[in-house]
N, C-alpha and C. Protein backbone atom coordinates (compact mmCIF):
# COMPACT_ATOMS: atom_id res chain seq x y z
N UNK A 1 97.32 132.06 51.35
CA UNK A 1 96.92 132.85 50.22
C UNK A 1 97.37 132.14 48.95
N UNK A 2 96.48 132.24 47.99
CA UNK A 2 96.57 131.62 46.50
C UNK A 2 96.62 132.91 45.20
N UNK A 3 98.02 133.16 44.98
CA UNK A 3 98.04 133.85 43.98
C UNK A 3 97.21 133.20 42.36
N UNK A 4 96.23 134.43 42.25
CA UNK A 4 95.66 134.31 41.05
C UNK A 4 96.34 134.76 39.52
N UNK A 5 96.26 133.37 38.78
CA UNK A 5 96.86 133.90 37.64
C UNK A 5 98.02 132.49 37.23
N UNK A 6 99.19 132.95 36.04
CA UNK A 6 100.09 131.86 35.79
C UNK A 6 101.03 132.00 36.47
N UNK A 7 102.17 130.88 37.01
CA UNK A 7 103.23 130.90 37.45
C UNK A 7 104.18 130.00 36.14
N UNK A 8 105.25 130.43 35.54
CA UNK A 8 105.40 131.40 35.06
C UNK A 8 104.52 132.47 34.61
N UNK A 9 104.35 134.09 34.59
CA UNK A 9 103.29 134.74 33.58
C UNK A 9 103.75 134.30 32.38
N UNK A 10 102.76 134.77 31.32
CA UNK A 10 103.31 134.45 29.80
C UNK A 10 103.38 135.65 29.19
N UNK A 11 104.53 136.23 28.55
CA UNK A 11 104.62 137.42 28.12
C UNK A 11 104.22 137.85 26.79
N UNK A 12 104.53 138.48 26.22
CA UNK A 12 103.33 139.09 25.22
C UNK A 12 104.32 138.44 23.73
N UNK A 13 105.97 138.01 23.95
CA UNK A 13 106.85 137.53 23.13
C UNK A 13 106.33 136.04 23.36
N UNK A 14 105.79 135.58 24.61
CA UNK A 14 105.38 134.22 24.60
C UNK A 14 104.58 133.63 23.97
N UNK A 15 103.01 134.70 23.89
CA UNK A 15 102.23 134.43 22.59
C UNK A 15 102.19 134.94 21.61
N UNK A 16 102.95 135.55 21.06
CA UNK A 16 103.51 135.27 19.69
C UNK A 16 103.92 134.23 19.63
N UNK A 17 105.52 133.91 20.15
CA UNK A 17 105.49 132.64 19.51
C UNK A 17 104.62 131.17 19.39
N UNK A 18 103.78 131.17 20.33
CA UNK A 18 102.64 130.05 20.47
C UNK A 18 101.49 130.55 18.89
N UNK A 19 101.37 131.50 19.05
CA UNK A 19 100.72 131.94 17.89
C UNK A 19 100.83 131.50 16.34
N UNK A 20 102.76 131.91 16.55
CA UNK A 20 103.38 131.24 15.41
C UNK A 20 103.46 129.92 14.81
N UNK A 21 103.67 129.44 15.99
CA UNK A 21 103.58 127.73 16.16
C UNK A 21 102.47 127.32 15.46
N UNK A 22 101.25 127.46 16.04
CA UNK A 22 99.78 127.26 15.96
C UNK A 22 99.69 127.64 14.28
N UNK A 23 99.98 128.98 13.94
CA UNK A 23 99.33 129.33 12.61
C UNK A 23 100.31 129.17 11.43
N UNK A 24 101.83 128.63 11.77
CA UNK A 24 102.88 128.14 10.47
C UNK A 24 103.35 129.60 9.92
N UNK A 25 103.26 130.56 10.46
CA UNK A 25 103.65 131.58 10.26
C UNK A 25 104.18 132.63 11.09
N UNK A 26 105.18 133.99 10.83
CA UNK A 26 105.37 134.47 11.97
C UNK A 26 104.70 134.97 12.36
N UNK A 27 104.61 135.64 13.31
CA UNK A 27 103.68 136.52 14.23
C UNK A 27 104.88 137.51 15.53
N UNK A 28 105.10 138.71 15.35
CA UNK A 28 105.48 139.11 16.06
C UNK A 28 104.48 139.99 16.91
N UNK A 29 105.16 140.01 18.66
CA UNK A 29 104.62 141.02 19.53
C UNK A 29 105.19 142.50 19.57
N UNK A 30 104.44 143.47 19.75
CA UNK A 30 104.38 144.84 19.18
C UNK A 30 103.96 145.61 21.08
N UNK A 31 104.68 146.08 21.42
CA UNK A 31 103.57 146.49 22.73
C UNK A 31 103.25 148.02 22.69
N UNK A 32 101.55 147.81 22.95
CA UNK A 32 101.53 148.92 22.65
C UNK A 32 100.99 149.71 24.13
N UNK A 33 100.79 150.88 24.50
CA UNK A 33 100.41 151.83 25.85
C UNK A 33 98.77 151.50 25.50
N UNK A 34 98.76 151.38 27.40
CA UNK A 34 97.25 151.22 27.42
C UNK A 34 96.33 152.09 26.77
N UNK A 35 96.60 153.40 26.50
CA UNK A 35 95.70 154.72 25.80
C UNK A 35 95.24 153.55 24.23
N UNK A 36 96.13 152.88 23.59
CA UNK A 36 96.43 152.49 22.71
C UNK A 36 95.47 151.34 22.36
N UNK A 37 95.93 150.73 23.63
CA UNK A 37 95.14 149.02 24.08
C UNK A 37 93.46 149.98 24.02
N UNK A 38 93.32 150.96 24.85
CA UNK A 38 91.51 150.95 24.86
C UNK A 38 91.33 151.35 23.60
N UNK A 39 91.86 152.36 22.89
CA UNK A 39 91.12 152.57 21.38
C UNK A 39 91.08 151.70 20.49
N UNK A 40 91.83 150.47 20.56
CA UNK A 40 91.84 149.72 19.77
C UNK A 40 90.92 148.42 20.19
N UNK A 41 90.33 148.82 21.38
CA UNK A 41 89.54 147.35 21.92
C UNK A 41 88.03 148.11 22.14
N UNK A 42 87.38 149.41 22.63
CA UNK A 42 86.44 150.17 22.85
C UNK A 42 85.26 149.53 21.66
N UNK A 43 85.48 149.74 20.17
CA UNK A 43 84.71 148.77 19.48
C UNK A 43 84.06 147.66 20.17
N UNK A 44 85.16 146.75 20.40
CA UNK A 44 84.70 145.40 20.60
C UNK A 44 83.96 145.17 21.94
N UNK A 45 84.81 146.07 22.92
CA UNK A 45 83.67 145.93 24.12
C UNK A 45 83.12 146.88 24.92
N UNK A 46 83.23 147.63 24.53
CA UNK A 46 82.70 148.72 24.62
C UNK A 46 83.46 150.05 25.25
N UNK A 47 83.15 151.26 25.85
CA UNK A 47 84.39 152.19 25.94
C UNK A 47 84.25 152.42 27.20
N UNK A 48 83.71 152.05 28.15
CA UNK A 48 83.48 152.05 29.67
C UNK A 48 84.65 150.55 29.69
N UNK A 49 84.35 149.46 29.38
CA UNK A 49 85.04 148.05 29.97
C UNK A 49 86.41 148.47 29.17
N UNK A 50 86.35 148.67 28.14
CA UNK A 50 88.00 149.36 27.37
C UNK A 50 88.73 149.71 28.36
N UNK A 51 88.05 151.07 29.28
CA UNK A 51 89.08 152.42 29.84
C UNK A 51 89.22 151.33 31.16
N UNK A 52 88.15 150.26 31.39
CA UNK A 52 88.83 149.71 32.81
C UNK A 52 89.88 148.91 32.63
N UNK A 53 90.24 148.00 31.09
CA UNK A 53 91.16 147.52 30.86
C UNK A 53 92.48 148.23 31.52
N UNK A 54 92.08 149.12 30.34
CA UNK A 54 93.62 150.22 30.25
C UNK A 54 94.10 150.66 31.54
N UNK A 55 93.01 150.90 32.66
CA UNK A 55 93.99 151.51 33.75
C UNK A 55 94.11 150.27 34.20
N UNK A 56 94.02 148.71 34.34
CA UNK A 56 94.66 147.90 34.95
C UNK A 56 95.98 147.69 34.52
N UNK A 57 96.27 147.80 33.25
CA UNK A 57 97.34 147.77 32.53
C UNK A 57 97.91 148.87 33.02
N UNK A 58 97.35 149.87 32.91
CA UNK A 58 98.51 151.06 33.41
C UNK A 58 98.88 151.39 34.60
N UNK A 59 97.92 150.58 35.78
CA UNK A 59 98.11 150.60 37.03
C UNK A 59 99.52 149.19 37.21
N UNK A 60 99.32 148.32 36.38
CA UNK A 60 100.17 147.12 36.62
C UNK A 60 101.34 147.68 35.98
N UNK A 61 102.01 148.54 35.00
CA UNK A 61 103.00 149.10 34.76
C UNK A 61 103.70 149.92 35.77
N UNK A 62 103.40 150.45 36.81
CA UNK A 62 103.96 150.94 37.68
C UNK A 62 104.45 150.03 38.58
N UNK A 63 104.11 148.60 38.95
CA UNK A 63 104.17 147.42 40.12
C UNK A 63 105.19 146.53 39.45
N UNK A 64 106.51 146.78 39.56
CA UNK A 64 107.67 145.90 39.40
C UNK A 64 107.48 144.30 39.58
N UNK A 65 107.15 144.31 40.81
CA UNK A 65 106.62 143.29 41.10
C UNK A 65 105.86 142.60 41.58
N UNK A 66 105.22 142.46 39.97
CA UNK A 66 103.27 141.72 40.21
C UNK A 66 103.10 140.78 40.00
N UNK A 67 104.92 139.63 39.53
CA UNK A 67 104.56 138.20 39.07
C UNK A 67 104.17 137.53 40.30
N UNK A 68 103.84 136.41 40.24
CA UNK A 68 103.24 135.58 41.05
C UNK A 68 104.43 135.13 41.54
N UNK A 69 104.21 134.65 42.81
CA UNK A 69 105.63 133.93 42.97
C UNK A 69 105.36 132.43 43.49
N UNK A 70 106.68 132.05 42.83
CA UNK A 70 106.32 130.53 42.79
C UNK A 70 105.48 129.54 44.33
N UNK A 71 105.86 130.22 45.62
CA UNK A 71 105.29 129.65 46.57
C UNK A 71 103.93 129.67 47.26
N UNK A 72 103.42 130.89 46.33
CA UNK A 72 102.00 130.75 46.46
C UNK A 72 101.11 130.65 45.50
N UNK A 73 101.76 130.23 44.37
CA UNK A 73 100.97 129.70 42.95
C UNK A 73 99.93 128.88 43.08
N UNK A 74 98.95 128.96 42.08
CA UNK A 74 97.66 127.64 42.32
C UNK A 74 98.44 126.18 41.91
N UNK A 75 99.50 126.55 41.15
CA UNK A 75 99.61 124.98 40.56
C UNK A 75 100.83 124.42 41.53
N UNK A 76 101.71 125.14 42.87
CA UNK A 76 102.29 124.64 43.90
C UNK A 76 101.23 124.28 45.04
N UNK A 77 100.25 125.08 45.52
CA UNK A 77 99.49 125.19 46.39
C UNK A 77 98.14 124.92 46.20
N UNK A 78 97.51 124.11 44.90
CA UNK A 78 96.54 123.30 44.78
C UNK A 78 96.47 122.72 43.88
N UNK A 79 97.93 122.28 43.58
CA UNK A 79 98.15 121.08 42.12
C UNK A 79 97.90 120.76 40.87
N UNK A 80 97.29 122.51 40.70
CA UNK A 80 96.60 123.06 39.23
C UNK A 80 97.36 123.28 38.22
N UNK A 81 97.48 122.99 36.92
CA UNK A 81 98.35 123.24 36.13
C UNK A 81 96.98 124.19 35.04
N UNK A 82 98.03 125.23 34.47
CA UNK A 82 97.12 125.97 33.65
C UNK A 82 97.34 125.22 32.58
N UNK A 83 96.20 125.69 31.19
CA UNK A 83 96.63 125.13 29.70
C UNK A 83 97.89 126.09 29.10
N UNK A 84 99.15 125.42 28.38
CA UNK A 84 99.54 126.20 28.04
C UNK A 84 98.95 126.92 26.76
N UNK A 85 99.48 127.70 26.31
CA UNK A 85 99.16 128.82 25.31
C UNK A 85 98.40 128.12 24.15
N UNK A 86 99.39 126.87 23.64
CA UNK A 86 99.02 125.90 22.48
C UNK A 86 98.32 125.44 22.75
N UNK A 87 97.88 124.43 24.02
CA UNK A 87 96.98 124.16 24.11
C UNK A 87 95.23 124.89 24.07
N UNK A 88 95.31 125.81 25.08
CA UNK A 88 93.99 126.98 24.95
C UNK A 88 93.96 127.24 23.37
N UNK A 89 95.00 127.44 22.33
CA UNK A 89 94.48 127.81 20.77
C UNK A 89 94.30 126.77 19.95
N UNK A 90 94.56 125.64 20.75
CA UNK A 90 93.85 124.53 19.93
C UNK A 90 92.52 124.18 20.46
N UNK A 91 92.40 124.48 22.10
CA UNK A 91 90.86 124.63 22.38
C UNK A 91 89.88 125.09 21.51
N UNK A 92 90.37 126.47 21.35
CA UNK A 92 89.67 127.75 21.12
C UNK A 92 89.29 127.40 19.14
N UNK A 93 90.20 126.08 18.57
CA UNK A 93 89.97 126.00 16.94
C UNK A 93 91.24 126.92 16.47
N UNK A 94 92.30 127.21 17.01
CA UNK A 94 93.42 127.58 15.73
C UNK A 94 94.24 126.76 16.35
């Protein structure tokens, strides 16, 4: 089995600071409850894909432990390295 996803995860203090880095300014992380996460994302993608966000988020708040673990990671167990954070926002143009 190949856990999907990062090994380390990157936490929400992680991109901020990649953020910061990237834009020469601070940027702090704020966390907010999934109720929170869909009203503030429903605009952008609509309020059906919003509310499925939110209960993954709120389903993954109950699961202590949902990190990946290091021995079945893609980048131990098929030599994949993800982009880090800086990298993907220099992809992406910031």
């Amino acid at each position: 089995m190949v856990s999907v996803g990062q090994y380390p995860a990157i936490t929400g203090p992680d991109l901020a600071k990649a953020f910061a880095a990237r834009l020469g300014r601070d940027v702090v992380f704020e966390p907010i409850a999934p109720e929170e996460m869909r009203t503030s994302i429903a605009p952008l993608i609509g309020e059906g894909a919003a509310a499925d966000v939110a209960g993954a988020y709120q389903a993954m708040s109950t699961m202590p432990g949902r990190s990946i673990a290091p021995e079945t990671s893609a980048q131990k167990l098929l030599g994949v390295a993800p982009r880090t954070t800086s990298q993907w926002l220099a992809d992406i143009g910031l």
